[in-house]
N, C-alpha and C. Protein backbone atom coordinates (compact mmCIF):
# COMPACT_ATOMS: atom_id res chain seq x y z
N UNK A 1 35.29 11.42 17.76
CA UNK A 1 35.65 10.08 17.32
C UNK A 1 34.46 9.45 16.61
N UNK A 2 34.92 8.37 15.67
CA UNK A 2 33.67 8.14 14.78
C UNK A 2 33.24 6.77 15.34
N UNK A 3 31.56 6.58 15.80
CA UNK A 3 31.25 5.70 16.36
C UNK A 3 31.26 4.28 15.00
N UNK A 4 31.36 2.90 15.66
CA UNK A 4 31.34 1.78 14.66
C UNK A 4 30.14 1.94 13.61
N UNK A 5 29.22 3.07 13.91
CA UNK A 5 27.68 2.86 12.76
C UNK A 5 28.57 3.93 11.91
N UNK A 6 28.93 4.73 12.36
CA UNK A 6 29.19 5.70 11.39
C UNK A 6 30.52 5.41 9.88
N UNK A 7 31.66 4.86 10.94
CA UNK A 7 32.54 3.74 9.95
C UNK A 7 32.19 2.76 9.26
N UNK A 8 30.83 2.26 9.47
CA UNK A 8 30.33 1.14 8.56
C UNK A 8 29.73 1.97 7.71
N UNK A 9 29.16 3.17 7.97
CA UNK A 9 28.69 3.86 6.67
C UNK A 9 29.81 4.49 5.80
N UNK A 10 30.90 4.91 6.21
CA UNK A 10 31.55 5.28 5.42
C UNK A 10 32.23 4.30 4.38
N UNK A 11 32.22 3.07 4.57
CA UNK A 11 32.41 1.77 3.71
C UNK A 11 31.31 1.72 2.98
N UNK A 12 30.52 2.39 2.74
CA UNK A 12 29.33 1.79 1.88
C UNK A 12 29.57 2.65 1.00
N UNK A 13 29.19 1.81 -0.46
CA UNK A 13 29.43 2.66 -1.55
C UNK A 13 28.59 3.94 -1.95
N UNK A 14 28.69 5.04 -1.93
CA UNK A 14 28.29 6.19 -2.65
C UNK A 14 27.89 6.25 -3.83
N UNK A 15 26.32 6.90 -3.99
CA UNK A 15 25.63 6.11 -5.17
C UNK A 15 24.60 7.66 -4.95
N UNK A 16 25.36 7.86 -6.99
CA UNK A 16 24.24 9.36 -7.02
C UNK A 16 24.16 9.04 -8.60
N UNK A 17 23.09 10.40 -9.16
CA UNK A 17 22.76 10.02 -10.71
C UNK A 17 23.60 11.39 -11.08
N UNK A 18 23.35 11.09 -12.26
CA UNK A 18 23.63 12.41 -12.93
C UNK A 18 23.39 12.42 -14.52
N UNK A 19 23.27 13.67 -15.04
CA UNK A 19 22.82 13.67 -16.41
C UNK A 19 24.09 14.70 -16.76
N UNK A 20 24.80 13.92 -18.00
CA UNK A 20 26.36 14.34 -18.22
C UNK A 20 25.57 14.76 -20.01
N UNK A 21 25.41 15.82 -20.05
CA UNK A 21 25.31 15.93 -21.96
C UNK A 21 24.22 15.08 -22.28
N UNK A 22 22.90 15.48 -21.70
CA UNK A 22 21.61 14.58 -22.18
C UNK A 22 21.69 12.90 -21.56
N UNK A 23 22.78 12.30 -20.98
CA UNK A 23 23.16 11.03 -20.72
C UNK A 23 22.69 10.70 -19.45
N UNK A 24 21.19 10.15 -18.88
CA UNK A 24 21.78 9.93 -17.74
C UNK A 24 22.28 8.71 -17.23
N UNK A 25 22.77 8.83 -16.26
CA UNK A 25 23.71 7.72 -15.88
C UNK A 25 23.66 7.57 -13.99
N UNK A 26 23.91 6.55 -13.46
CA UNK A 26 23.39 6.11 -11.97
C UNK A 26 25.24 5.51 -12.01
N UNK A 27 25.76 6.13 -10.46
CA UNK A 27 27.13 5.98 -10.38
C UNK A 27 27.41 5.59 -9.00
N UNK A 28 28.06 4.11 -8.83
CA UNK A 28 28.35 3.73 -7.47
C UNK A 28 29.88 3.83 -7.03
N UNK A 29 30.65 4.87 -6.19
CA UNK A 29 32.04 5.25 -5.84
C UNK A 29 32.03 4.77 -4.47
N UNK A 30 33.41 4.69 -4.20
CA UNK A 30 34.15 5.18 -3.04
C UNK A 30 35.01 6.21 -2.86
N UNK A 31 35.49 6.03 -1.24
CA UNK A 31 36.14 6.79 -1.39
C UNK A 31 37.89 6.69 -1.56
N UNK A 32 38.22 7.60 -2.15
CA UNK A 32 39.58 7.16 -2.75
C UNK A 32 39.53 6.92 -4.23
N UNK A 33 39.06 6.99 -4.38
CA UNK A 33 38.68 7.64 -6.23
C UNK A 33 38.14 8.78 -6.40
N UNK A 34 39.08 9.56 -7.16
CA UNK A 34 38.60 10.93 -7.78
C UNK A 34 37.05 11.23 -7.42
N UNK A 35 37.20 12.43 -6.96
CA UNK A 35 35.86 12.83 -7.27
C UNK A 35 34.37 12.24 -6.73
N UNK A 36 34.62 10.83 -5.41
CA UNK A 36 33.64 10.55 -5.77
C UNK A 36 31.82 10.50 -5.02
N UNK A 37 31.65 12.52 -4.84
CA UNK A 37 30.60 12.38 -4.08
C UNK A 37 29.88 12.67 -5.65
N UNK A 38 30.48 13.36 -6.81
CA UNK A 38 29.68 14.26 -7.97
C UNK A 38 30.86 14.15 -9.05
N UNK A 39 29.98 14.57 -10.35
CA UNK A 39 30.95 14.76 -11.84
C UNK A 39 31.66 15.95 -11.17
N UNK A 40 33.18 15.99 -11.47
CA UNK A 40 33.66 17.32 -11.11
C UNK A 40 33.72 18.16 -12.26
N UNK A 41 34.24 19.33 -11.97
CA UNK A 41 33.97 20.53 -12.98
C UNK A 41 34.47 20.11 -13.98
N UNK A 42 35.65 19.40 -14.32
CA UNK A 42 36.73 19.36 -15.24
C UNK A 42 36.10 18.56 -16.00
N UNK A 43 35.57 17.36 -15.50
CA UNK A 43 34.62 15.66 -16.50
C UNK A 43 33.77 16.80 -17.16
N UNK A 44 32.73 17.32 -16.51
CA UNK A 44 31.74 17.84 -16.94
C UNK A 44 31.87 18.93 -18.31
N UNK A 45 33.14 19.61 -17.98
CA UNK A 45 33.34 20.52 -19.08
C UNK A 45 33.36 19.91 -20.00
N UNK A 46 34.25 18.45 -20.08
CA UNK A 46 34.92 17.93 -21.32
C UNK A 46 33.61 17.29 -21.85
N UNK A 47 33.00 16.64 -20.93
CA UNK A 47 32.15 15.48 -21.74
C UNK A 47 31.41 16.69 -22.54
N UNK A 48 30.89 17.97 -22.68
CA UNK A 48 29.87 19.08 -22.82
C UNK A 48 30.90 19.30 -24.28
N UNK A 49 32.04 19.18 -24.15
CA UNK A 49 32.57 19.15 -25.86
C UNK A 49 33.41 17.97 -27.22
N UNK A 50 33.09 17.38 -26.06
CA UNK A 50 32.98 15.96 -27.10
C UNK A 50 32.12 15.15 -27.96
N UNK A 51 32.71 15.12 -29.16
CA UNK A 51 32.37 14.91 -30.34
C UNK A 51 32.60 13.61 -30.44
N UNK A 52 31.38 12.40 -30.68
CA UNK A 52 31.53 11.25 -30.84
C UNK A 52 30.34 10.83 -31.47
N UNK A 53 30.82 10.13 -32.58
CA UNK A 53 30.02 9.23 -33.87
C UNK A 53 29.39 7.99 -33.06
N UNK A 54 28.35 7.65 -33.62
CA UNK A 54 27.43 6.03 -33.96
C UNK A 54 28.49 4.95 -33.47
N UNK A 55 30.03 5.22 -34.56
CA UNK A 55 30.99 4.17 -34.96
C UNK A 55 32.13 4.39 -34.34
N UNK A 56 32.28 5.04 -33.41
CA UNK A 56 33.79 5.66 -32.87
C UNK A 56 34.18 4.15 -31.58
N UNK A 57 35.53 4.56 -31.98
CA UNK A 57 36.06 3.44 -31.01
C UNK A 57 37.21 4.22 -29.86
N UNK A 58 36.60 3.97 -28.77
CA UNK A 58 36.77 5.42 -27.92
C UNK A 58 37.55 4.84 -26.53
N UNK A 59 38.50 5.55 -26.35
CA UNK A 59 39.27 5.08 -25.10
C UNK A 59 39.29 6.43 -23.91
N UNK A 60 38.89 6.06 -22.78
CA UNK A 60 38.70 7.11 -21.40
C UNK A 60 40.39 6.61 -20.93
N UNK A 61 41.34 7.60 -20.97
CA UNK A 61 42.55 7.37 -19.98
C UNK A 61 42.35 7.96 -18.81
N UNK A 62 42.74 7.47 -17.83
CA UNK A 62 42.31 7.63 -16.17
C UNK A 62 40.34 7.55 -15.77
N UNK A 63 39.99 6.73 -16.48
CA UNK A 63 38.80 6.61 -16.21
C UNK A 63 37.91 6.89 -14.72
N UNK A 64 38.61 6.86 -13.59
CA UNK A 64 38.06 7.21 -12.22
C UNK A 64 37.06 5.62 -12.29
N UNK A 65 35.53 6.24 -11.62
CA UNK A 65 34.46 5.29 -12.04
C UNK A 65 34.33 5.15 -13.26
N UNK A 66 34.21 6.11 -13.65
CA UNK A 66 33.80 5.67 -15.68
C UNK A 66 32.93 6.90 -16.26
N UNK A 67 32.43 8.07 -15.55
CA UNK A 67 31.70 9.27 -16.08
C UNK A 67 32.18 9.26 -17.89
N UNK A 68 33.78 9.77 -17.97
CA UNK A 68 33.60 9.75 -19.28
C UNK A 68 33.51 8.84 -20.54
N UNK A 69 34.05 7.49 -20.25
CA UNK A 69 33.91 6.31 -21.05
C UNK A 69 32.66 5.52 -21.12
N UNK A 70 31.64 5.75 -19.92
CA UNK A 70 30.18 5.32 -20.41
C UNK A 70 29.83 6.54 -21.31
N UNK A 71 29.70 8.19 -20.87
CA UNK A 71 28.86 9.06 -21.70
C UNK A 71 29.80 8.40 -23.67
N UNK A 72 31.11 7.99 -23.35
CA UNK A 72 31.35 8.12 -24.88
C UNK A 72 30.87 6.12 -25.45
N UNK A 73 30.69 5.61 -24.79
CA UNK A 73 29.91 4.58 -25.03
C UNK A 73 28.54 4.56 -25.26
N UNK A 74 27.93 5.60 -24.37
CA UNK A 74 26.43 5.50 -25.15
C UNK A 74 26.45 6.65 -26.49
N UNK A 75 27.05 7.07 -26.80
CA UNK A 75 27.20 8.14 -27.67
C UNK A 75 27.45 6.89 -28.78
N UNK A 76 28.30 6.48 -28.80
CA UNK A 76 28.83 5.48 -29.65
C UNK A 76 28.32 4.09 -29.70
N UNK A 77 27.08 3.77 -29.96
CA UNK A 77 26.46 2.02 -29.73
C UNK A 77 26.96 0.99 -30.78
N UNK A 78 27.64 1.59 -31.74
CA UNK A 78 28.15 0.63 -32.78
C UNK A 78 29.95 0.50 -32.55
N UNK A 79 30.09 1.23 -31.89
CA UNK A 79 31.61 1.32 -31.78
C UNK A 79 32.17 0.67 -30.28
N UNK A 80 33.13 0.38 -29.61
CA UNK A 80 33.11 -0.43 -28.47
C UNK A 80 34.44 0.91 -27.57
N UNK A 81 34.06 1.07 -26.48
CA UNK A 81 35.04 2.07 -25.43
C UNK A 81 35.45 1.35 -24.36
N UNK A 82 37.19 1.34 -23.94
CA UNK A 82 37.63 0.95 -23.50
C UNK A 82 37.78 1.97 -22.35
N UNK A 83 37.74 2.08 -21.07
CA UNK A 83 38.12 2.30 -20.18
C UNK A 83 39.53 2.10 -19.33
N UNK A 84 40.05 2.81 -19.14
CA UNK A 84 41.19 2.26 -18.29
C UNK A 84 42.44 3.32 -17.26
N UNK A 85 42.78 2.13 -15.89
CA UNK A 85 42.99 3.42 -14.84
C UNK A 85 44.05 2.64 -13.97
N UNK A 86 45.23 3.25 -13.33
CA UNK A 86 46.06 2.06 -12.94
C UNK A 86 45.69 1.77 -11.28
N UNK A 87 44.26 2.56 -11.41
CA UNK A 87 44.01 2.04 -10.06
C UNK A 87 43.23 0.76 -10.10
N UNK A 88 43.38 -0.14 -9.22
CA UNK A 88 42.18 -1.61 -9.48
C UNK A 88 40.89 -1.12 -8.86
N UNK A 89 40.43 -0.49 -7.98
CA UNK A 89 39.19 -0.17 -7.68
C UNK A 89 38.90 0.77 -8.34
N UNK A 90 39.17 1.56 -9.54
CA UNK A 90 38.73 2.43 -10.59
C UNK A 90 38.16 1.77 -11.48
N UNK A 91 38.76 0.71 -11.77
CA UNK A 91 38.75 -0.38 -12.79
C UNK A 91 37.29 -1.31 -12.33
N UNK A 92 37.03 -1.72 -11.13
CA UNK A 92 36.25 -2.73 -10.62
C UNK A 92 34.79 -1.53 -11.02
N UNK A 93 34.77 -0.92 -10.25
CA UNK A 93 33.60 0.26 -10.25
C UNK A 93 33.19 0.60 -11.75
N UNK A 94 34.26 0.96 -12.50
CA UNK A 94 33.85 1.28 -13.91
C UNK A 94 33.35 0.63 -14.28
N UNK A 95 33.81 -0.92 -14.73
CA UNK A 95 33.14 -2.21 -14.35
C UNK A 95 31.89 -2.40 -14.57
N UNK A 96 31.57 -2.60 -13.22
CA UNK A 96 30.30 -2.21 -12.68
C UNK A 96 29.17 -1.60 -12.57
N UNK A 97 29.83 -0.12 -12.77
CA UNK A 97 28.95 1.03 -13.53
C UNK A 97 28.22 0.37 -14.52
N UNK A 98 29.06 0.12 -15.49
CA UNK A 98 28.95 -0.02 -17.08
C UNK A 98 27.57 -0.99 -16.65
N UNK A 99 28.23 -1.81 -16.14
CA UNK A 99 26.69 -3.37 -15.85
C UNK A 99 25.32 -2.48 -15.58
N UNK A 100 25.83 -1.97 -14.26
CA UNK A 100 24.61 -1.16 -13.60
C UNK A 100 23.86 -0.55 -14.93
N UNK A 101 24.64 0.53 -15.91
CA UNK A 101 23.61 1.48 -16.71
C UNK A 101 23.32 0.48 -17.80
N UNK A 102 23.82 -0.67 -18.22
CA UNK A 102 23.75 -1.41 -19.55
C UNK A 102 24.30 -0.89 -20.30
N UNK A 103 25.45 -0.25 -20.23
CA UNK A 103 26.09 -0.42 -21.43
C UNK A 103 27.09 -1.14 -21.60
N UNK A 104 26.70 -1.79 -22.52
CA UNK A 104 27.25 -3.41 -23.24
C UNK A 104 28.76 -3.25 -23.83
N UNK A 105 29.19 -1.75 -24.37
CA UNK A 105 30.10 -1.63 -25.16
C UNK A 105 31.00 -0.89 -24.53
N UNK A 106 31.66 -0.87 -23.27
CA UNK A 106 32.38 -0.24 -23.00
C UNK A 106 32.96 -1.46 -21.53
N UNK A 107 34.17 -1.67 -21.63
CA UNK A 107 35.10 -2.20 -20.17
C UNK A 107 35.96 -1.57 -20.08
N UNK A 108 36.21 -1.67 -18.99
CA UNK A 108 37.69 -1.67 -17.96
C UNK A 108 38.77 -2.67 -17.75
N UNK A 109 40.14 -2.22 -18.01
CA UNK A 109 40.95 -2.56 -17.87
C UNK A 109 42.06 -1.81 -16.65
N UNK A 110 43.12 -2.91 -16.14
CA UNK A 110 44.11 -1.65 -15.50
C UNK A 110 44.92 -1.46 -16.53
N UNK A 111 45.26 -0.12 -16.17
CA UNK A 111 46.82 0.36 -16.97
C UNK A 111 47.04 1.72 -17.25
N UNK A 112 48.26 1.46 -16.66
CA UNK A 112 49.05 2.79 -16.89
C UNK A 112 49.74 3.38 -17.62
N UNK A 113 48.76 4.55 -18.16
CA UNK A 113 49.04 5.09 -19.48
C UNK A 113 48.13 4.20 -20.75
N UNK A 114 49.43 4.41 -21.37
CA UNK A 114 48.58 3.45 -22.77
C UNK A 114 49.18 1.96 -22.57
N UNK A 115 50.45 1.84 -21.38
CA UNK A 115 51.12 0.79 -20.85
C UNK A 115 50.64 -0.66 -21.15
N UNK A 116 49.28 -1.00 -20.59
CA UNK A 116 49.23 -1.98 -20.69
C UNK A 116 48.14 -2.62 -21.56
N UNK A 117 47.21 -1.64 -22.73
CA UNK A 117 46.49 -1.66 -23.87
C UNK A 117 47.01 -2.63 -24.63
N UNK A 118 46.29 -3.63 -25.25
CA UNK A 118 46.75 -4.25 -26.43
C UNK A 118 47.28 -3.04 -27.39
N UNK A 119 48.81 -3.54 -27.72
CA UNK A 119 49.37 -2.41 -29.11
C UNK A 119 48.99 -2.31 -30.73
N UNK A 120 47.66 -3.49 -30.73
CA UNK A 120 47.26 -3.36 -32.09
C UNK A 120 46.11 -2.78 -32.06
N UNK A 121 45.31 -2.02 -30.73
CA UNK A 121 44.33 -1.74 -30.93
C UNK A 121 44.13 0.12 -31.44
N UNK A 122 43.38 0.51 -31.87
CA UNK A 122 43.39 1.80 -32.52
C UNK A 122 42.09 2.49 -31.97
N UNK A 123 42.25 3.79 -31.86
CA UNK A 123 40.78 4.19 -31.80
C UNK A 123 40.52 5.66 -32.21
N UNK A 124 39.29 5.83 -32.35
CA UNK A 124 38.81 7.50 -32.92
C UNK A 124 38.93 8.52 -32.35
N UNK A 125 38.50 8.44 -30.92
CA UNK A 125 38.74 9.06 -29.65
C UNK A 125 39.61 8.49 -28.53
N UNK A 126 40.28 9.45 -27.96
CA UNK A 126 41.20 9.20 -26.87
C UNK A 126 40.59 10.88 -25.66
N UNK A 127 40.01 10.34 -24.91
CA UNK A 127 39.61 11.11 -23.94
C UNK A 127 40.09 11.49 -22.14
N UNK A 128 40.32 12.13 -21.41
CA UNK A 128 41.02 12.00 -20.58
C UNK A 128 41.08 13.45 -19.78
N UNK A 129 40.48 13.87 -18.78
CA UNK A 129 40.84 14.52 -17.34
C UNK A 129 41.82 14.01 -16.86
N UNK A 130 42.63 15.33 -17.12
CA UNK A 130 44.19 14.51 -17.23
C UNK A 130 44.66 14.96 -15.15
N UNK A 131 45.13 13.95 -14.43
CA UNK A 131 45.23 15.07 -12.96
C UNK A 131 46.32 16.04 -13.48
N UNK A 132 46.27 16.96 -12.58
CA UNK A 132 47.29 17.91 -12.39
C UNK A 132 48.59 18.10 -12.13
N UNK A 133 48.58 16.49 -11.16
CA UNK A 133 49.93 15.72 -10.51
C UNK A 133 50.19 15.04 -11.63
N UNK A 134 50.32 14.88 -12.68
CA UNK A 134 50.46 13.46 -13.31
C UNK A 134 52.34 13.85 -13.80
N UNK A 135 52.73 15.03 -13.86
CA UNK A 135 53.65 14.83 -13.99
C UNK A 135 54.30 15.28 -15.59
N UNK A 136 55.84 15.59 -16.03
CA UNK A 136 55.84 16.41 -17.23
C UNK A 136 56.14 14.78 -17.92
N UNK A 137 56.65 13.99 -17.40
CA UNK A 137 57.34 12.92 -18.08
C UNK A 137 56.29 11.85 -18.86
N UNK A 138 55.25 11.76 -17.56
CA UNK A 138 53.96 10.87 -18.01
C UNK A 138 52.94 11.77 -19.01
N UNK A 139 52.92 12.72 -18.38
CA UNK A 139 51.79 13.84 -19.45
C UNK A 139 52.90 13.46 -21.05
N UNK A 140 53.77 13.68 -21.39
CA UNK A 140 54.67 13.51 -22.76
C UNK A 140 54.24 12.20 -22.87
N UNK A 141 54.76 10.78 -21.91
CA UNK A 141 54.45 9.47 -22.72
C UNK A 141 53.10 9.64 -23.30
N UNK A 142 52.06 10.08 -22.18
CA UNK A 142 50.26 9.81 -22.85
C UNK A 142 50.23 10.62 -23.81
N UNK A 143 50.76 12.09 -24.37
CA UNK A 143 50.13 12.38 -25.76
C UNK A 143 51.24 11.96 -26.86
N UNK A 144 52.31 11.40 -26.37
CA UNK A 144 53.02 10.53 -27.86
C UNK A 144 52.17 9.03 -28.00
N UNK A 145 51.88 8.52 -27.03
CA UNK A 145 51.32 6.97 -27.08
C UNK A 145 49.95 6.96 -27.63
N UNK A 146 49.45 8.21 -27.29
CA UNK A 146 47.59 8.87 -27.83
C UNK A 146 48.35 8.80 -29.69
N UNK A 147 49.10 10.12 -30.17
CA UNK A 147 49.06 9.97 -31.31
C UNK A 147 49.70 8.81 -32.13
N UNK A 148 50.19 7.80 -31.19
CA UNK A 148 50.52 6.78 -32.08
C UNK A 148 49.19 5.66 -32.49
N UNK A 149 48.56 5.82 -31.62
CA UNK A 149 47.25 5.02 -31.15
C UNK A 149 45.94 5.48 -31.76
N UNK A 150 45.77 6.64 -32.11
CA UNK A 150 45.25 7.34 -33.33
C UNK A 150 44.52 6.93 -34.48
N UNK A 151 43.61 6.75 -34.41
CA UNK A 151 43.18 6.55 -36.37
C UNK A 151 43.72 7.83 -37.29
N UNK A 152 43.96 7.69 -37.98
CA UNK A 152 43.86 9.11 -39.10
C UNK A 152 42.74 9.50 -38.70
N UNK A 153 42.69 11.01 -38.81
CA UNK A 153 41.56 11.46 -38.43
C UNK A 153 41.17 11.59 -36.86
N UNK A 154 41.83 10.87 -35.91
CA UNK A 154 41.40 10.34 -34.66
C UNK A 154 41.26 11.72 -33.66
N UNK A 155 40.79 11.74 -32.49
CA UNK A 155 40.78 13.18 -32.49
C UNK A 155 41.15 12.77 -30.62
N UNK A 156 42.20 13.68 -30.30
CA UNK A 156 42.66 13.90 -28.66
C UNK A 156 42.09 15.00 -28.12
N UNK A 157 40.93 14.56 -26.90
CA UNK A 157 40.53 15.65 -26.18
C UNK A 157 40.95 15.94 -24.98
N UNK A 158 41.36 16.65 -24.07
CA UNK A 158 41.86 16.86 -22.86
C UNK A 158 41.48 17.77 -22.11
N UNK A 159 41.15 17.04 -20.89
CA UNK A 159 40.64 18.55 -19.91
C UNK A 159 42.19 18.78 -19.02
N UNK A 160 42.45 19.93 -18.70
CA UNK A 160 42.97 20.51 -17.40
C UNK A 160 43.12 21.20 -16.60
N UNK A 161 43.87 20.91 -15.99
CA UNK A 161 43.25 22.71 -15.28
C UNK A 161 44.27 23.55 -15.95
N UNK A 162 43.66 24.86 -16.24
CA UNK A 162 44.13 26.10 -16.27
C UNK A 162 45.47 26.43 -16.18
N UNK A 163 46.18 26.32 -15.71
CA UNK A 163 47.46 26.73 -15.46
C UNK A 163 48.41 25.11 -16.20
N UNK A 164 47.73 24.10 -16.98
CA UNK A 164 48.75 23.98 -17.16
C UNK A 164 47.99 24.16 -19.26
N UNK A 165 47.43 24.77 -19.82
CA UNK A 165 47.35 25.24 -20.96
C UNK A 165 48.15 25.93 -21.87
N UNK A 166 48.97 26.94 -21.26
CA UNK A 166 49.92 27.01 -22.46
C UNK A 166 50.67 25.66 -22.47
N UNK A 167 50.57 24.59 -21.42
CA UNK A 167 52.36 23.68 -21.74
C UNK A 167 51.77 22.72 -22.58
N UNK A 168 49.97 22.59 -22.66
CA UNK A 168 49.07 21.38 -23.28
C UNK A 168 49.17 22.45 -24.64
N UNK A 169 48.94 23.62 -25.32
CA UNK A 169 49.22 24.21 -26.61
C UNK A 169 50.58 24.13 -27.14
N UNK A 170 51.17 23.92 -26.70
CA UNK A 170 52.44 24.07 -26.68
C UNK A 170 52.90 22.09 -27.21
N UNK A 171 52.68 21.37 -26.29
CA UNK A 171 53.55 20.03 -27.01
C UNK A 171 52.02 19.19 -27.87
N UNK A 172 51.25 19.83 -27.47
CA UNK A 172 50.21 19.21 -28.87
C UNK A 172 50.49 19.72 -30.05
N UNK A 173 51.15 20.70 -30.44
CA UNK A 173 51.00 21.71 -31.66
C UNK A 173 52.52 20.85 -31.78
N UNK A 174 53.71 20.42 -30.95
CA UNK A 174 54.78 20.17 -31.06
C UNK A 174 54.36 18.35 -31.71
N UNK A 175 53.58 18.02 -31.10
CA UNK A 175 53.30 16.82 -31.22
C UNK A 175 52.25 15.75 -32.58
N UNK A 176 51.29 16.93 -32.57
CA UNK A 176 49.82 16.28 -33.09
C UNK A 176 50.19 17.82 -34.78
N UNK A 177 51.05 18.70 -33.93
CA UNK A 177 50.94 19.58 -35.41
C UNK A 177 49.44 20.43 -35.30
N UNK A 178 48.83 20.32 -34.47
CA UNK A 178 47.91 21.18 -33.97
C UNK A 178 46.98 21.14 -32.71
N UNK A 179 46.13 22.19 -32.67
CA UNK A 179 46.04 22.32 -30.98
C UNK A 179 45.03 23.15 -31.00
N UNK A 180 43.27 22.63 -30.52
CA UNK A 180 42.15 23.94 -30.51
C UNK A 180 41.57 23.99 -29.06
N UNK A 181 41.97 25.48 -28.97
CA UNK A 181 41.03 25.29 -27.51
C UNK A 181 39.57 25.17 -27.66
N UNK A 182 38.77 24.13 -27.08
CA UNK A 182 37.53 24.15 -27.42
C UNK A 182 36.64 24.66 -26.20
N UNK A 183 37.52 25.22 -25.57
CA UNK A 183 36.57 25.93 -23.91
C UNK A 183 37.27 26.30 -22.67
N UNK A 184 37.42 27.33 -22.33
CA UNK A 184 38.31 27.76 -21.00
C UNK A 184 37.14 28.25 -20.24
N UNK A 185 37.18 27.34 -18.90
CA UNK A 185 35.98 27.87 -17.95
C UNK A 185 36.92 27.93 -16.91
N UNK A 186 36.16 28.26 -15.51
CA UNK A 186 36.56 29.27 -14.23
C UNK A 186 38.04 28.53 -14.06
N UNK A 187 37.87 27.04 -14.07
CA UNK A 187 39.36 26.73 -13.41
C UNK A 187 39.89 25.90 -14.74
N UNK A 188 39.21 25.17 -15.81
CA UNK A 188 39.50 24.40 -16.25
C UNK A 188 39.63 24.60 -18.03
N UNK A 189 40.36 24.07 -18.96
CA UNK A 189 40.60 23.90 -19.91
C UNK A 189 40.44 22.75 -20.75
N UNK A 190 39.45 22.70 -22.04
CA UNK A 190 39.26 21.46 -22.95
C UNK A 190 39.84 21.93 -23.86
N UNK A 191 40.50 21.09 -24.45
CA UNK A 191 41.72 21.36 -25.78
C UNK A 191 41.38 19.96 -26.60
N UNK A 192 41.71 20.27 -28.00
CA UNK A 192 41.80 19.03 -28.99
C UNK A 192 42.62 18.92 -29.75
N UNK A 193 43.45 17.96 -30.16
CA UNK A 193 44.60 17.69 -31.75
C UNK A 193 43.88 16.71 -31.94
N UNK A 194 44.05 16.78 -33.54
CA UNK A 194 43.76 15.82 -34.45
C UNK A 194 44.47 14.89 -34.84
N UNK A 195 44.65 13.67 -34.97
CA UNK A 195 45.54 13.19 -35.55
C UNK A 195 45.47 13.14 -37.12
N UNK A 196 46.79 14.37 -37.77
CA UNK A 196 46.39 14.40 -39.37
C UNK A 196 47.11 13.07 -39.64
């Protein structure tokens, strides 16, 4: 049984660094958000092949704490990254994060999917560790709502796991008109469409 010192520690927020792609970054979680003693394999792969400009205007879907929408915010200091997660303590932490490392150009919002995004906003990147659970119906809304949301040119990166890669080659190429794998490691898969 867990004595009252030990339950008060487990309420305390979890707080580690990490260096994601030259970035480092200082990260305060709980628990009940993804992932949150370390970057898991899947963040880590993706952020290691993402491609982001000076000027990119960059959106993290399912942000967790924020691993990938700060690394594409400091990548990007002229461009502004939106974060966003339909959990509210994903949202608060990302938040927060962002304060904690200073970066100025990136918030959090809730919302699910592209659901509750302003619909005039556009961006270069659309990034996202997609879960595994998310489902065939929601996985379809997020990459039709990604390529509508698109700049020309705009580019969709996605991690997943492994087993679900042919069905991510398969409705990106159906969807975006193309589809590159940019890395298959032990469990996980980074893929990209472009928006032509």
């Amino acid at each position: 049984m867990l004595t009252k010192e030990k339950l008060n520690r487990l309420r305390q927020d979890i707080v580690f660094s990490d260096k994601l792609a030259g970035e480092h970054l200082r990260f305060h979680t709980t628990w009940g958000i993804f992932s949150p003693r370390e970057i898991d394999e899947g963040t880590r792969l993706l952020v290691e092949h993402l491609l982001i400009t000076p000027t990119d205007n960059c959106l993290d879907l399912g942000c967790g704490y924020g691993p990938i929408g700060l690394f594409m915010a400091r990548r990007s200091p002229q461009g502004n990254t939106l974060m966003v997660d339909k959990d509210f303590m994903a949202v608060d932490y990302s938040n927060a994060n962002a304060e904690r490392n200073q970066v100025r150009n990136a918030k959090a919002m809730l919302s699910n999917g592209f659901d509750h995004i302003d619909p005039a906003l556009r961006f270069d990147v659309v990034a996202s560790n997609i879960p595994a659970k998310v489902g065939k119906e929601m996985l379809s809304l997020i990459l039709h709502d990604a390529k509508q949301r698109l700049n020309p040119g705009g580019r969709l990166y996605v991690v997943t796991i492994n087993g679900l890669r042919q069905y991510m080659k398969r409705n990106l190429n159906e969807i975006f008109g193309n589809y590159e794998k940019l890395k298959q490691g032990r469990s996980y898969t980074v893929a990209l469409a472009v928006n032509a």
